[in-house]
Structure formats: structure tokens, C-alpha cells
C-alpha atoms as a PDB file:
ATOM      1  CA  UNK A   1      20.175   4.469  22.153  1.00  0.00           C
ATOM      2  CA  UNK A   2      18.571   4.463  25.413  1.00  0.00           C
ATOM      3  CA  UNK A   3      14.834   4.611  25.577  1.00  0.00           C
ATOM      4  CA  UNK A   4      12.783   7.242  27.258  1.00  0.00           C
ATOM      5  CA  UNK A   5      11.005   6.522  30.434  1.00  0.00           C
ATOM      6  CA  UNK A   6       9.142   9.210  30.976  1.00  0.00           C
ATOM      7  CA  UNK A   7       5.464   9.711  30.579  1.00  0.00           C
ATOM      8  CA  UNK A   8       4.730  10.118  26.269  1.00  0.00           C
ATOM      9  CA  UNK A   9       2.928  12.780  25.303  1.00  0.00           C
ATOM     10  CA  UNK A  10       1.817  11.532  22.277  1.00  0.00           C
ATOM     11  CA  UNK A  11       1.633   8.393  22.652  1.00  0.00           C
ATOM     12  CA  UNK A  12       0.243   6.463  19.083  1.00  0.00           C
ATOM     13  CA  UNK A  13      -3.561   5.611  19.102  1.00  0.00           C
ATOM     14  CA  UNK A  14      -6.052   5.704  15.910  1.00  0.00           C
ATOM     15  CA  UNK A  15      -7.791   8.465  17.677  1.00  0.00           C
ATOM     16  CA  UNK A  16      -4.991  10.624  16.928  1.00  0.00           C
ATOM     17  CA  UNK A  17      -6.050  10.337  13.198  1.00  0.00           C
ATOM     18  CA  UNK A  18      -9.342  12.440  14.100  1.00  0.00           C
ATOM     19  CA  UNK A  19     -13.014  13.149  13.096  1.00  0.00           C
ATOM     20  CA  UNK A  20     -12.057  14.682   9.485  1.00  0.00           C
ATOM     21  CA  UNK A  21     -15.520  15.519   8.912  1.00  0.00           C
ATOM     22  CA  UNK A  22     -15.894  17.402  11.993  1.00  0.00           C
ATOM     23  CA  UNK A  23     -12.476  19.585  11.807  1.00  0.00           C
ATOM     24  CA  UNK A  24     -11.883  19.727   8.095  1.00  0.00           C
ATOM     25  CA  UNK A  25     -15.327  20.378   6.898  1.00  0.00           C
ATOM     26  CA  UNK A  26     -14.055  22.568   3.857  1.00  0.00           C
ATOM     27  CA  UNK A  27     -10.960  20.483   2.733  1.00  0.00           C
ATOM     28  CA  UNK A  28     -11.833  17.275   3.818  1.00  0.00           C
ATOM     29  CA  UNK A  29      -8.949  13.992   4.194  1.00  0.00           C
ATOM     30  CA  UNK A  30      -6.967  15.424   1.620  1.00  0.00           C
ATOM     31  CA  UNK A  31      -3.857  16.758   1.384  1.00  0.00           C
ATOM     32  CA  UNK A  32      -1.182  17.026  -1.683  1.00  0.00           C
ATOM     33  CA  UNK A  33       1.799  14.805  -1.772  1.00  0.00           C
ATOM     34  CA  UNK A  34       4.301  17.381  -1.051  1.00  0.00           C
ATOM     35  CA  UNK A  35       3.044  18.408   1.957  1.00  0.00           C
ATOM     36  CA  UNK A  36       3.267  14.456   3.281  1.00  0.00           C
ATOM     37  CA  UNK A  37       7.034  14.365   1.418  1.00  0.00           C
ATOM     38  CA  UNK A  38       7.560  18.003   3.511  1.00  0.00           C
ATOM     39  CA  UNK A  39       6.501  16.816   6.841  1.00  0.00           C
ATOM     40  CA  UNK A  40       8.515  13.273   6.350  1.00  0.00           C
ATOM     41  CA  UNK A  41      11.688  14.464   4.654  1.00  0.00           C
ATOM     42  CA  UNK A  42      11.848  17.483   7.179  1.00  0.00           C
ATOM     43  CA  UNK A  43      11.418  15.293  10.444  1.00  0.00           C
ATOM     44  CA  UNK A  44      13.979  12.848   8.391  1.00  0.00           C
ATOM     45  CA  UNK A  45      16.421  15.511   8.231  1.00  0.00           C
ATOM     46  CA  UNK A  46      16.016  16.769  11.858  1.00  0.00           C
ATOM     47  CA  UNK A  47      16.266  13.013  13.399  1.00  0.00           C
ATOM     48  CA  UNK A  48      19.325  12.855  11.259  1.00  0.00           C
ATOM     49  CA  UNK A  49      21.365  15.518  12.324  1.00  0.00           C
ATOM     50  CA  UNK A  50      20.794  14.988  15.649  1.00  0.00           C
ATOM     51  CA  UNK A  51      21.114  11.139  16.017  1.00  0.00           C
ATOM     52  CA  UNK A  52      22.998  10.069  12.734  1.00  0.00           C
ATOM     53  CA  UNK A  53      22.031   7.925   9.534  1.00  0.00           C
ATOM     54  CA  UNK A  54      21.246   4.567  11.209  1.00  0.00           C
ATOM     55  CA  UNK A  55      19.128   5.525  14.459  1.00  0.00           C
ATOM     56  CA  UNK A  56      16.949   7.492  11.829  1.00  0.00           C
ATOM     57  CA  UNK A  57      16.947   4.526   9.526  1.00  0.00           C
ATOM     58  CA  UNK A  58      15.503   2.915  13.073  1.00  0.00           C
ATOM     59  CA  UNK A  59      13.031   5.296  13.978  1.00  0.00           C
ATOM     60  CA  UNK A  60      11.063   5.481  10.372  1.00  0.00           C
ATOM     61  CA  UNK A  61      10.977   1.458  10.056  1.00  0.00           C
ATOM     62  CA  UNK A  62       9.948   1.407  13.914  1.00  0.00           C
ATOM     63  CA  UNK A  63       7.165   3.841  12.859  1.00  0.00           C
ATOM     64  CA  UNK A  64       6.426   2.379   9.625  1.00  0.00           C
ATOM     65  CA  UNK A  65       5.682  -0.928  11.400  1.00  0.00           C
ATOM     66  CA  UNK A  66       3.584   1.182  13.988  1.00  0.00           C
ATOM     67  CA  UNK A  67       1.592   2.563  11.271  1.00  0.00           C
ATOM     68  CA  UNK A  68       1.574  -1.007   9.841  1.00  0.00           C
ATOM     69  CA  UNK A  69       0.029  -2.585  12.862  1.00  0.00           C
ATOM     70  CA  UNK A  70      -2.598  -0.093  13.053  1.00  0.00           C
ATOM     71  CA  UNK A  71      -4.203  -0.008   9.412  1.00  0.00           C
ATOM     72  CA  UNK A  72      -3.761  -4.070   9.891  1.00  0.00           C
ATOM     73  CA  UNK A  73      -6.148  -3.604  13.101  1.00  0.00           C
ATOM     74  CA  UNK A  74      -8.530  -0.799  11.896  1.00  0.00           C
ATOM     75  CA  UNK A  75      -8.458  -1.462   8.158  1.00  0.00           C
ATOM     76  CA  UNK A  76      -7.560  -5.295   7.409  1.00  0.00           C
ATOM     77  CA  UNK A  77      -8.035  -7.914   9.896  1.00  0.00           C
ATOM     78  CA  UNK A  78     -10.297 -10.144   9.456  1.00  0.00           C
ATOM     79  CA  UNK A  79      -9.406 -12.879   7.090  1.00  0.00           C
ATOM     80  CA  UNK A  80      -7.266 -15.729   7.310  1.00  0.00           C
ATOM     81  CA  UNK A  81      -6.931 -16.272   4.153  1.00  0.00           C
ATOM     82  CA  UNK A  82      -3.820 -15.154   2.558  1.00  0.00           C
ATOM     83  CA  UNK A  83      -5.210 -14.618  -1.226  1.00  0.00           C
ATOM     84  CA  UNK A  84      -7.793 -12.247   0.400  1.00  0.00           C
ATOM     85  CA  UNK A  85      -5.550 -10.476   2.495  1.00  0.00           C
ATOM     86  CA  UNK A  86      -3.703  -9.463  -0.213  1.00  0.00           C
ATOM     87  CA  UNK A  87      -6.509  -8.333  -2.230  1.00  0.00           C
ATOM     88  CA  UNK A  88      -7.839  -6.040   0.923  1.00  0.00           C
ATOM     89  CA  UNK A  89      -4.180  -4.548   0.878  1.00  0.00           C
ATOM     90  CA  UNK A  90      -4.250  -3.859  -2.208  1.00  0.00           C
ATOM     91  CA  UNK A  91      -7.338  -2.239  -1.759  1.00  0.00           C
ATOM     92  CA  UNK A  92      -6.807  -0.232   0.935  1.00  0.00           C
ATOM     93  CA  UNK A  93      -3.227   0.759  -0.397  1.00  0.00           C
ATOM     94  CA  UNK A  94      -4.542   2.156  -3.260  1.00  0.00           C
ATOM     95  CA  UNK A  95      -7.933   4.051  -1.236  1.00  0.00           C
ATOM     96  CA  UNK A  96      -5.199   5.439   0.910  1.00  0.00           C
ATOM     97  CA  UNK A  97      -3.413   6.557  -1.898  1.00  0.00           C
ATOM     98  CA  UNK A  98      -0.082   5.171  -0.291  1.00  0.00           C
ATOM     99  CA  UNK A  99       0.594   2.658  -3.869  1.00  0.00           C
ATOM    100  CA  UNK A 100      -0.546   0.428  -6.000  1.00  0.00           C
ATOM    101  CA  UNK A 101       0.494  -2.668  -4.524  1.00  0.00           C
ATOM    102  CA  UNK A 102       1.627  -6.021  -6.482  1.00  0.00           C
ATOM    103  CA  UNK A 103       2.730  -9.615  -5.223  1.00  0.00           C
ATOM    104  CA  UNK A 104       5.450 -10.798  -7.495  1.00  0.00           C
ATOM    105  CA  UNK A 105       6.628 -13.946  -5.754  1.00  0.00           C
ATOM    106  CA  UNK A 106       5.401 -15.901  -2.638  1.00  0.00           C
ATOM    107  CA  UNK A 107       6.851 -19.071  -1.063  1.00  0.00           C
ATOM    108  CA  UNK A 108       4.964 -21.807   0.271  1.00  0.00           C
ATOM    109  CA  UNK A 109       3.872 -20.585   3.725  1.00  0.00           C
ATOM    110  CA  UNK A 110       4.652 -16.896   2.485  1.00  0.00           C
ATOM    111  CA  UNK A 111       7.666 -17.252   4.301  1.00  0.00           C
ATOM    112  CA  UNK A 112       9.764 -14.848   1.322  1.00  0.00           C
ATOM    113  CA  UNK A 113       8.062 -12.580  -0.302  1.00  0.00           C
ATOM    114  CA  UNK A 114       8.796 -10.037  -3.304  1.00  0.00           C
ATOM    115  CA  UNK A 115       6.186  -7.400  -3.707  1.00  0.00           C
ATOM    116  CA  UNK A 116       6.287  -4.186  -5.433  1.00  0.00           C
ATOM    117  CA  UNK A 117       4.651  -0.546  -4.695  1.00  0.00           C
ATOM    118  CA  UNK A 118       4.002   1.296  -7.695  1.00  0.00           C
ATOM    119  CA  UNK A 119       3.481   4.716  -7.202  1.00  0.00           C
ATOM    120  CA  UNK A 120       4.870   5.053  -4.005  1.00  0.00           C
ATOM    121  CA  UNK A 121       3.841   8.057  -1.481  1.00  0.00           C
ATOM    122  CA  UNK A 122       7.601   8.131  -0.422  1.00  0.00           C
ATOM    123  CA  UNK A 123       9.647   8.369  -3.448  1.00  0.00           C
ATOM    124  CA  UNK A 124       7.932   7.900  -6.566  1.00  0.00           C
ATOM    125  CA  UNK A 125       9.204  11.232  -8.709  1.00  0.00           C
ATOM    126  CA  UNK A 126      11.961  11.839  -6.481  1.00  0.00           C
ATOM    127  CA  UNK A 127      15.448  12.737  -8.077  1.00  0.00           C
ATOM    128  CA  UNK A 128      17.975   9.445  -8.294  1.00  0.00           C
ATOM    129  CA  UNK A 129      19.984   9.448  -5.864  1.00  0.00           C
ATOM    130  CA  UNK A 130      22.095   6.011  -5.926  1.00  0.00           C
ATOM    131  CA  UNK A 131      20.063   4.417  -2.462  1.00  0.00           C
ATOM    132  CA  UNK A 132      16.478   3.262  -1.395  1.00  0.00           C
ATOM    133  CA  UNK A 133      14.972   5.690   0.637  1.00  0.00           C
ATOM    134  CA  UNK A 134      11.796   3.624   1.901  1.00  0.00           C
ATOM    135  CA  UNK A 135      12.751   2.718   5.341  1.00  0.00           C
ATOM    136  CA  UNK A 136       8.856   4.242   6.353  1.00  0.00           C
ATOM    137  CA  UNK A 137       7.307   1.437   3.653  1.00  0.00           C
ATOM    138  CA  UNK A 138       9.878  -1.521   5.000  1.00  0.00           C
ATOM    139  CA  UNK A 139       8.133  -1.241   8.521  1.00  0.00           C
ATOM    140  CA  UNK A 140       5.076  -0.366   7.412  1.00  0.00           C
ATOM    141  CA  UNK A 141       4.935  -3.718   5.491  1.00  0.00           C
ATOM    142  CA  UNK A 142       6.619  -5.618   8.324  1.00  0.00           C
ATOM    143  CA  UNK A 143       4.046  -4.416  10.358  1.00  0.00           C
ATOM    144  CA  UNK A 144       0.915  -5.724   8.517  1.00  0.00           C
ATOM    145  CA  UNK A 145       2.690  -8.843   7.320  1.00  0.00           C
ATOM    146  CA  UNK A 146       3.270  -9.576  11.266  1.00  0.00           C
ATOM    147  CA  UNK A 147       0.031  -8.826  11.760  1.00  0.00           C
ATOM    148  CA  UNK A 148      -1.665 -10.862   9.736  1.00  0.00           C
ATOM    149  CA  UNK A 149       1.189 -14.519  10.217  1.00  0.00           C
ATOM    150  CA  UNK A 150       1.679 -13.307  13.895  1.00  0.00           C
ATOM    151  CA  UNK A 151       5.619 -13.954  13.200  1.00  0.00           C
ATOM    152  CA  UNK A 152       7.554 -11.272  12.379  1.00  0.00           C
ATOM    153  CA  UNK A 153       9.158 -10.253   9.242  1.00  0.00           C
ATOM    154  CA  UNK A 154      12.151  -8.578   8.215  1.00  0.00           C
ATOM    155  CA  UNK A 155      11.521  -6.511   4.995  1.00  0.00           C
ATOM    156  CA  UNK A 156      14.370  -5.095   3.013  1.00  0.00           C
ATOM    157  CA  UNK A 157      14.120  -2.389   0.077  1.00  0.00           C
ATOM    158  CA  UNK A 158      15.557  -3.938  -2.898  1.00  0.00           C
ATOM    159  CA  UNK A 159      14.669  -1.813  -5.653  1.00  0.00           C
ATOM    160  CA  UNK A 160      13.659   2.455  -5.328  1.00  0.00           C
ATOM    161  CA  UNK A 161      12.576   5.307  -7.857  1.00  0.00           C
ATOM    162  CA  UNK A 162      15.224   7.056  -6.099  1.00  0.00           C
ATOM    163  CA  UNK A 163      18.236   4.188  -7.859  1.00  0.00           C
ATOM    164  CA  UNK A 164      17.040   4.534 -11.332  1.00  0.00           C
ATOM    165  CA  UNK A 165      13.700   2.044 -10.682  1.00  0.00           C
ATOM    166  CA  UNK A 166      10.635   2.909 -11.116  1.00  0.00           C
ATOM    167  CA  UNK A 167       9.187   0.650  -8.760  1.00  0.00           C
ATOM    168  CA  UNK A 168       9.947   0.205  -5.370  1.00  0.00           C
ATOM    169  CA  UNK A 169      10.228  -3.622  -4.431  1.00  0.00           C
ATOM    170  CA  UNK A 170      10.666  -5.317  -1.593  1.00  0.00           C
ATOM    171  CA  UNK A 171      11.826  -8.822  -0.292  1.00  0.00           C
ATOM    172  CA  UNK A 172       9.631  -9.783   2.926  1.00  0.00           C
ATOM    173  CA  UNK A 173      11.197 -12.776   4.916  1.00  0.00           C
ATOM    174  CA  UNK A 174       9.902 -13.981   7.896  1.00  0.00           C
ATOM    175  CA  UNK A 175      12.129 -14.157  10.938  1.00  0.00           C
ATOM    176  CA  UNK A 176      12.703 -17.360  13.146  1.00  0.00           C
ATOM    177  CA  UNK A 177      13.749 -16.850  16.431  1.00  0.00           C
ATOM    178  CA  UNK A 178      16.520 -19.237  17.969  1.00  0.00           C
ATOM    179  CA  UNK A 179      20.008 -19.762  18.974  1.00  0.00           C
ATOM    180  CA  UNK A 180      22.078 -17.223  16.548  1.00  0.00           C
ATOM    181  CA  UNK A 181      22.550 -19.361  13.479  1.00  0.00           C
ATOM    182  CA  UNK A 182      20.153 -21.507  14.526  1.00  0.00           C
ATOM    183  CA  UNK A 183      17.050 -21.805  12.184  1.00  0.00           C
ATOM    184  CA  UNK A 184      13.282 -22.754  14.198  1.00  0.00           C
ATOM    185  CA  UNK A 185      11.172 -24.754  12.266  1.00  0.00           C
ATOM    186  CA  UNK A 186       7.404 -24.143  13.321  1.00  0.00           C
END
């Protein structure tokens, strides 16, 4: 799919999230789930039947990783080390209400990765439905992982609420650029 090249109207910025005190004096920053599941499942829907399964598979991980990026910048850079990283994720997962977050596995370097998301804004009490839905989360966890190595990562949903789990894992691995085939050793 070709890109746009015309000027963006809404282009992304943390700005866009807005002064919540200021214009939501009454109800404040929060919301119920099903109005986040409305808006997402709704936009899902309409991406879908206009562009098909796989370029709206595309879009959420692109803007999961865009969302990624941005609570890595606002809300967790600043550490190097990897132990605390993950303990300010989990954090701010869990003040953000998105999950309660959980490192099963890491490889030396954290090259692979297995984490879980408990809880999960995106599916958790959702009917089964025999595939992951969490394309959002897989970018969104790309994007902070990135972040914080500076290489990228491809993250895959290997377990949903929405197959019969009820956790939603995911296997993180990062991705070596290269000749196809052709592994890059740092």
C-alpha cells in the first residue's frame, strides 16, 4: 500500500494526549474499558473492510510501536539497565492500567524474550475466538523494547484470552539486519 504524501493532519505528538486536568475537570483520565475496546474494535473493523485482514494487522502493530516509542520517551527512558527497565514497565503498565506485565524468559543479551500481559486492555474477557487478537500490544512492545536496545524487535503473539489462554504472551526477538539469510553478529 502506497503511502500518503500529503500534509497529516494529525500527525502523532504527546501533546495530543492533553492537559486532563484542564478539560476533564469532573471525570478526570478515566475512562471504562469498553469504551477503549469500542473505539479500537470499531476503527479495527472500519480499516478492515476497507483495506483487508493483513494491512489492518499492519496499521495496529505500526501504531502499537508508535505508542510504544512514545511512553518509552515520556514515561521510561532513562536507565540502562535492563533489570530496572523492566521493573519501570512493569510499573507504568500497570499505572496505565494497560496489564500486569511479567518476564518469563530472557536470553543472554535479551535477544528472545517471552513475556506475558495479564490482564490485558485488548482482550482479556473477550469471547474465544480460535486467534490472537493483540496486534496493538505486539508493536507496542516492539516499540519500547527498540527503544530501550536501539535494535529492533520483532514481537509475535503466541498465546491470547481470545484462544482459550488466559494470558496473553509474547515471544520478543530481536532483528539483525543483513543479506536475507544472513545473520549480523554485533
Amino acid at each position: 500500500m502506497e503511502k500518503k504524501t500529503e500534509e497529516r493532519k494529525y500527525k502523532f505528538s504527546w501533546d495530543l494526549l492533553g492537559d486532563l486536568e484542564i478539560g476533564r475537570p469532573n471525570l478526570g483520565n478515566v475512562t471504562r474499558v469498553e469504551v477503549y475496546r469500542l473505539m479500537q474494535f470499531t476503527l479495527r473493523d472500519v480499516i478492515e473492510s476497507t483495506y483487508g485482514v493483513e494491512e489492518a494487522d499492519r496499521v495496529f502493530y505500526e501504531a502499537g510501536k508508535m505508542a510504544g516509542t512514545a511512553v518509552y520517551e515520556h514515561l521510561l527512558k532513562g536507565t540502562d539497565d535492563f533489570r530496572e527497565f523492566v521493573k519501570k514497565l512493569q510499573l507504568v503498565m500497570r499505572d496505565l492500567k494497560i496489564g500486569v506485565l511479567r518476564m518469563e524468559s530472557v536470553s543472554e543479551g535479551a535477544e528472545k524474550l517471552v513475556l506475558t500481559v495479564e490482564e490485558d486492555l485488548d482482550c482479556s474477557g473477550l469471547p474465544e475466538m480460535d486467534y490472537e487478537i493483540c496486534v496493538y500490544d505486539e508493536g507496542f512492545i516492539s516499540g519500547i523494547l527498540e527503544n530501550f536496545t536501539g535494535k529492533p524487535y520483532s514481537v509475535k503473539e503466541i498465546d491470547c484470552w481470545c484462544t482459550g489462554d488466559r494470558t496473553c504472551r509474547f515471544s520478543a526477538e530481536k532483528v539483525y539486519e543483513g543479506a536475507p539469510g544472513e545473520r549480523v553478529e554485533e
